[in-house]
N, C-alpha and C. Protein backbone atom coordinates (compact mmCIF):
# COMPACT_ATOMS: atom_id res chain seq x y z
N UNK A 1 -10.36 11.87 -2.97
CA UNK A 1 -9.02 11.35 -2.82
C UNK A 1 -9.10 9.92 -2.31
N UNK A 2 -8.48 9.05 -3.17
CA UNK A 2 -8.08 7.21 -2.55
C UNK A 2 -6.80 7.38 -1.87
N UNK A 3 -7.15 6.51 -0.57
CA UNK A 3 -5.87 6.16 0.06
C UNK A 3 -5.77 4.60 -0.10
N UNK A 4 -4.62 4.44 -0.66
CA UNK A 4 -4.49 2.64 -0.39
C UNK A 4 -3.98 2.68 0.37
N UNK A 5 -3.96 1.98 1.71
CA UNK A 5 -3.41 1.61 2.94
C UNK A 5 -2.47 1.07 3.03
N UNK A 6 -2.46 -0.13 1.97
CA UNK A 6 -1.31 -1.25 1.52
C UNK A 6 -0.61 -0.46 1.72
N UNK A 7 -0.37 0.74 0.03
CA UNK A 7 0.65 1.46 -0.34
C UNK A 7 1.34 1.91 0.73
N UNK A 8 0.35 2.75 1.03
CA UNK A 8 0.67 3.98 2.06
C UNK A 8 1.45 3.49 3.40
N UNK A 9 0.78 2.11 4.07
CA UNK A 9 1.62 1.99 5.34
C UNK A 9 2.27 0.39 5.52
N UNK A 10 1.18 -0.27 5.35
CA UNK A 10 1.80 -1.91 5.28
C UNK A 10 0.63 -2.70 4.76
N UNK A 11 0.74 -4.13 4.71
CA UNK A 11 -0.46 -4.87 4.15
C UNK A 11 -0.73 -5.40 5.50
N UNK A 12 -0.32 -4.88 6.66
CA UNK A 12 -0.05 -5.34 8.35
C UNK A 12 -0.58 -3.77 9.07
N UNK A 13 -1.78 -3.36 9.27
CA UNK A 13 -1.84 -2.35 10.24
C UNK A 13 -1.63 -2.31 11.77
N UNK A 14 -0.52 -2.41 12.12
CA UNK A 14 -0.32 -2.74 13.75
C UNK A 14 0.33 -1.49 14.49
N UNK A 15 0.42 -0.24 14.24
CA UNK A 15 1.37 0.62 15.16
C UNK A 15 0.21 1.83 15.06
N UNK A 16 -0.49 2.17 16.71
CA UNK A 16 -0.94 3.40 16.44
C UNK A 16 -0.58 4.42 16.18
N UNK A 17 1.06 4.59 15.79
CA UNK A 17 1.38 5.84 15.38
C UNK A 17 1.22 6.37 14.10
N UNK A 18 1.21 4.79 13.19
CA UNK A 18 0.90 5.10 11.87
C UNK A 18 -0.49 5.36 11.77
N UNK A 19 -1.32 5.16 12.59
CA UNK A 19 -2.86 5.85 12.24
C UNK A 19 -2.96 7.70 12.66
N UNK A 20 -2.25 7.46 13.47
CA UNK A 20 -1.84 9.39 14.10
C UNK A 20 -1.34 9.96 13.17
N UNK A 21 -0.19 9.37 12.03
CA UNK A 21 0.52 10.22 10.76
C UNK A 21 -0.62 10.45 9.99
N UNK A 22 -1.05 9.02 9.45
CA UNK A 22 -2.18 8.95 8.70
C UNK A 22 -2.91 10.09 8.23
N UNK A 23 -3.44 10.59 9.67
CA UNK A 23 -4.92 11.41 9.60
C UNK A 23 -3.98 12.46 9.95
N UNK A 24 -3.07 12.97 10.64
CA UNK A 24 -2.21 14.53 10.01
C UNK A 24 -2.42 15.02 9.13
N UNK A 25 -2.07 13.75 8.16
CA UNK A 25 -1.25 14.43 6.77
C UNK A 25 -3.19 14.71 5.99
N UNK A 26 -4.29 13.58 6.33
CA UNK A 26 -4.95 13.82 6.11
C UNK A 26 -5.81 15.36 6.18
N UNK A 27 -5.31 15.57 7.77
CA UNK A 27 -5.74 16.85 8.11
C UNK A 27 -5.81 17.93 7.18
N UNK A 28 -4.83 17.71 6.00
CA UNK A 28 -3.98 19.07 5.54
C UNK A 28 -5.24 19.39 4.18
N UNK A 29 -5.44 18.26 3.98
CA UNK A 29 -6.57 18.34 2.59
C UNK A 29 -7.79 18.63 3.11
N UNK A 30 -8.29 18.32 4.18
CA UNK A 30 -9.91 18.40 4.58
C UNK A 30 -10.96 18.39 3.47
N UNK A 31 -10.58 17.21 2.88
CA UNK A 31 -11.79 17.01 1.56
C UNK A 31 -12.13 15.41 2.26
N UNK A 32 -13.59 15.17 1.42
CA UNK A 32 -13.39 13.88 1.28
C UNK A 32 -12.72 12.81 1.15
N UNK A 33 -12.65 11.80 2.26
CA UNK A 33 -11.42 10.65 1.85
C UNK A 33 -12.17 9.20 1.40
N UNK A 34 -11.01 8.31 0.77
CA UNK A 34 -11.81 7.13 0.41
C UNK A 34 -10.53 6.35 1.07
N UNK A 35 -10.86 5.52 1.72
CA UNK A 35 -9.89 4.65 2.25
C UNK A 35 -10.47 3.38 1.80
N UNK A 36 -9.06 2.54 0.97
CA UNK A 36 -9.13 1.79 0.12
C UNK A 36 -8.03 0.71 0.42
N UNK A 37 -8.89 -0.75 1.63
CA UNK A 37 -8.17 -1.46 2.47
C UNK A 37 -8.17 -2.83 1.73
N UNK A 38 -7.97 -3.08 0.61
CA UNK A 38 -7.10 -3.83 -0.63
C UNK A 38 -5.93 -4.10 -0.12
N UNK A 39 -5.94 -5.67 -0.45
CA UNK A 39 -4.54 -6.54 0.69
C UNK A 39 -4.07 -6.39 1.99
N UNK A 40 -5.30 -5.57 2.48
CA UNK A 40 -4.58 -5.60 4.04
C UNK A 40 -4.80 -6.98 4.42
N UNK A 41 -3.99 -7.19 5.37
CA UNK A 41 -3.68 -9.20 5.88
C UNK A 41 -3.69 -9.07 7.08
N UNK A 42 -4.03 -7.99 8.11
CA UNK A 42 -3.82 -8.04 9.39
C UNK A 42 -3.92 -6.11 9.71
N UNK A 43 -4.90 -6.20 11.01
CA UNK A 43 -4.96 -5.05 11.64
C UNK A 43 -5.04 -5.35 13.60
N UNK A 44 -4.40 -4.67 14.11
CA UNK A 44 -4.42 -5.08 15.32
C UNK A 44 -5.31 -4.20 16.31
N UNK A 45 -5.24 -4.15 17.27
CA UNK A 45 -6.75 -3.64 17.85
C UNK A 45 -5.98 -2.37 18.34
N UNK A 46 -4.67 -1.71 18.63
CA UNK A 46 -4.50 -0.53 18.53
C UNK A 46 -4.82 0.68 17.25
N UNK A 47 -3.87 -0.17 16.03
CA UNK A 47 -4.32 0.69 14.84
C UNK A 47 -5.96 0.57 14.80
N UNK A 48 -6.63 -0.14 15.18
CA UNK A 48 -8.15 0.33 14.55
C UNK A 48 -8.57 1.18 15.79
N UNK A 49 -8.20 0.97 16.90
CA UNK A 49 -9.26 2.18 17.61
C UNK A 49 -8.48 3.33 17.14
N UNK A 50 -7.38 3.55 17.06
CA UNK A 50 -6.54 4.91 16.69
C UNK A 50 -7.83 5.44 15.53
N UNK A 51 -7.46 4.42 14.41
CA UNK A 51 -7.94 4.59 13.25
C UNK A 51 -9.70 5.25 13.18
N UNK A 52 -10.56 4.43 13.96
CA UNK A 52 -11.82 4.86 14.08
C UNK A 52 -11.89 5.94 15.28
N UNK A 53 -11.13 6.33 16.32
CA UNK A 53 -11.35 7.34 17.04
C UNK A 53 -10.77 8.39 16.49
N UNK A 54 -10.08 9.01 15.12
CA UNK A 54 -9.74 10.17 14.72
C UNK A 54 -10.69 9.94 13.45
N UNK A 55 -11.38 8.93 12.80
CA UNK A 55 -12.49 8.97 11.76
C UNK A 55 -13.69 9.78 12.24
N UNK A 56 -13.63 8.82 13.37
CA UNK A 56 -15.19 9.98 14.31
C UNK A 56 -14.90 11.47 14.36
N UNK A 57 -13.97 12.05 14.46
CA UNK A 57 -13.61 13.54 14.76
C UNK A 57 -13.17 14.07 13.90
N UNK A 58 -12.76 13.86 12.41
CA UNK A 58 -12.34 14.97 11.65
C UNK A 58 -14.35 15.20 11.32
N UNK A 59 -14.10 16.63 10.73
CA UNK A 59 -14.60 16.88 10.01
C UNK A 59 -15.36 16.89 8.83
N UNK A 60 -14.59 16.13 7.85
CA UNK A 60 -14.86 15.47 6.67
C UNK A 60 -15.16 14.08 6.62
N UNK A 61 -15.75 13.79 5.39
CA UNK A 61 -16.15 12.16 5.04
C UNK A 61 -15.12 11.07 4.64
N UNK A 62 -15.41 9.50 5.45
CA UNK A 62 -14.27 9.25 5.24
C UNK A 62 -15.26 7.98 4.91
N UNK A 63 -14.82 7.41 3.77
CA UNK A 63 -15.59 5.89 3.58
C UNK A 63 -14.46 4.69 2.96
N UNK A 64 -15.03 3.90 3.31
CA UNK A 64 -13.96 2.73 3.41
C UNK A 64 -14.44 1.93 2.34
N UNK A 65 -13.42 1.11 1.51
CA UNK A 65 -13.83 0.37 0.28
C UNK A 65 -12.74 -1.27 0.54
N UNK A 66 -12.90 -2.35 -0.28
CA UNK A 66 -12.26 -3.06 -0.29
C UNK A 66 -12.11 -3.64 1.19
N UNK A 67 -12.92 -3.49 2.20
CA UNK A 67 -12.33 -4.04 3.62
C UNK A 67 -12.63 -5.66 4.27
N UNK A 68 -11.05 -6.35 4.22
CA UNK A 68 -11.47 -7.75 4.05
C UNK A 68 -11.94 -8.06 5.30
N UNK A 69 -12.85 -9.12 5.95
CA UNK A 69 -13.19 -9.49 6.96
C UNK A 69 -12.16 -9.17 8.36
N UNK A 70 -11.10 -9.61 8.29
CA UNK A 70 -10.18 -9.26 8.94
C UNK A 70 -10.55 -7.90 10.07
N UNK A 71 -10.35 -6.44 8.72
CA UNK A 71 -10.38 -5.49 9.06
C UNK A 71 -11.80 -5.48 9.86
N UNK A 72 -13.21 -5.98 8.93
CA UNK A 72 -14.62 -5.50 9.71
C UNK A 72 -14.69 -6.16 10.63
N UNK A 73 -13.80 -7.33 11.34
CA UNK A 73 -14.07 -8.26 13.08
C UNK A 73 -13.79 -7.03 13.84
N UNK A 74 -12.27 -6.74 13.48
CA UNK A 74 -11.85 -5.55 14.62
C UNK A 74 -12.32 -4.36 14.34
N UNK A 75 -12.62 -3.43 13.97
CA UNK A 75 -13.44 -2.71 13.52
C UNK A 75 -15.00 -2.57 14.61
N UNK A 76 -15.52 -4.05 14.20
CA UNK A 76 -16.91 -4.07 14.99
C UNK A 76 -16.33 -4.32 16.72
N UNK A 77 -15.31 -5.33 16.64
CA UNK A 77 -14.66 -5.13 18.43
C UNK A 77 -14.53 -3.85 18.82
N UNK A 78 -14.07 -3.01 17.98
CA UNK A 78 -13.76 -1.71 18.93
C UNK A 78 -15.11 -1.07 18.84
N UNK A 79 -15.90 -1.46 17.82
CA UNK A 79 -17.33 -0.21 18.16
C UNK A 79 -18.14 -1.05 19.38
N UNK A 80 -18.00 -1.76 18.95
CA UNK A 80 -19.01 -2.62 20.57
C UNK A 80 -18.12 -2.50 22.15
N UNK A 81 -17.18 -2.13 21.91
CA UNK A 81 -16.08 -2.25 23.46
C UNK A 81 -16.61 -0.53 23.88
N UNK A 82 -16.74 -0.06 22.27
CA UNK A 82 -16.61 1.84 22.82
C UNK A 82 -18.78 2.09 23.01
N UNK A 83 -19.21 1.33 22.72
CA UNK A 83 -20.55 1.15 23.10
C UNK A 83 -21.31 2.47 21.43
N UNK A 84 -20.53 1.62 20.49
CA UNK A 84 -21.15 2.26 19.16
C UNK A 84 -22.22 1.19 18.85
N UNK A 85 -23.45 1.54 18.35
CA UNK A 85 -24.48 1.11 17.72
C UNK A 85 -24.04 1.24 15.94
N UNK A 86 -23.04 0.57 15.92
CA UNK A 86 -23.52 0.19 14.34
C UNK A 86 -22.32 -0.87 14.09
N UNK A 87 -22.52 -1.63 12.40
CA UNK A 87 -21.60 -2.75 12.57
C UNK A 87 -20.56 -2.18 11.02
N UNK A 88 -19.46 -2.59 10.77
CA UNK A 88 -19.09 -2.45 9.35
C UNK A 88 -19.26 -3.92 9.05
């Protein structure tokens, strides 16, 4: 399953609540996900820890495609603040 992010929430990821719906609704499929971050223009440092602290805990595989620099700065801020050893 592709999620476009654009589609799905904004080309602006800034509200951790939309990463909490997100992975709900994700919950319901428990298959493999492809998250597919095409035109995102902005992520703020709530939606990504939301975002990577419920990636770490489901169950299933979740891989990321299309992710513009933007997304991999904050991304690597929150894995280095949470003391993760690895970079996107």
């Amino acid at each position: 399953m592709i999620i476009n992010l654009k589609n799905e929430i904004s080309s602006n990821l800034i509200v951790r609540l939309e990463a909490e719906n997100l992975f709900k609704q994700l919950d319901e499929y428990s298959t493999n996900i492809t998250m597919d971050f095409s035109g995102i223009e902005f992520i703020n440092r709530s939606f990504a820890q939301e975002y990577l602290n419920r990636k770490f805990s489901v169950d299933y595989e979740i891989e990321e495609i299309n992710v513009p620099d933007v997304v991999k700065n904050m991304f690597n801020v929150i894995l280095e603040w949470n003391g993760y050893d690895m970079r996107y």
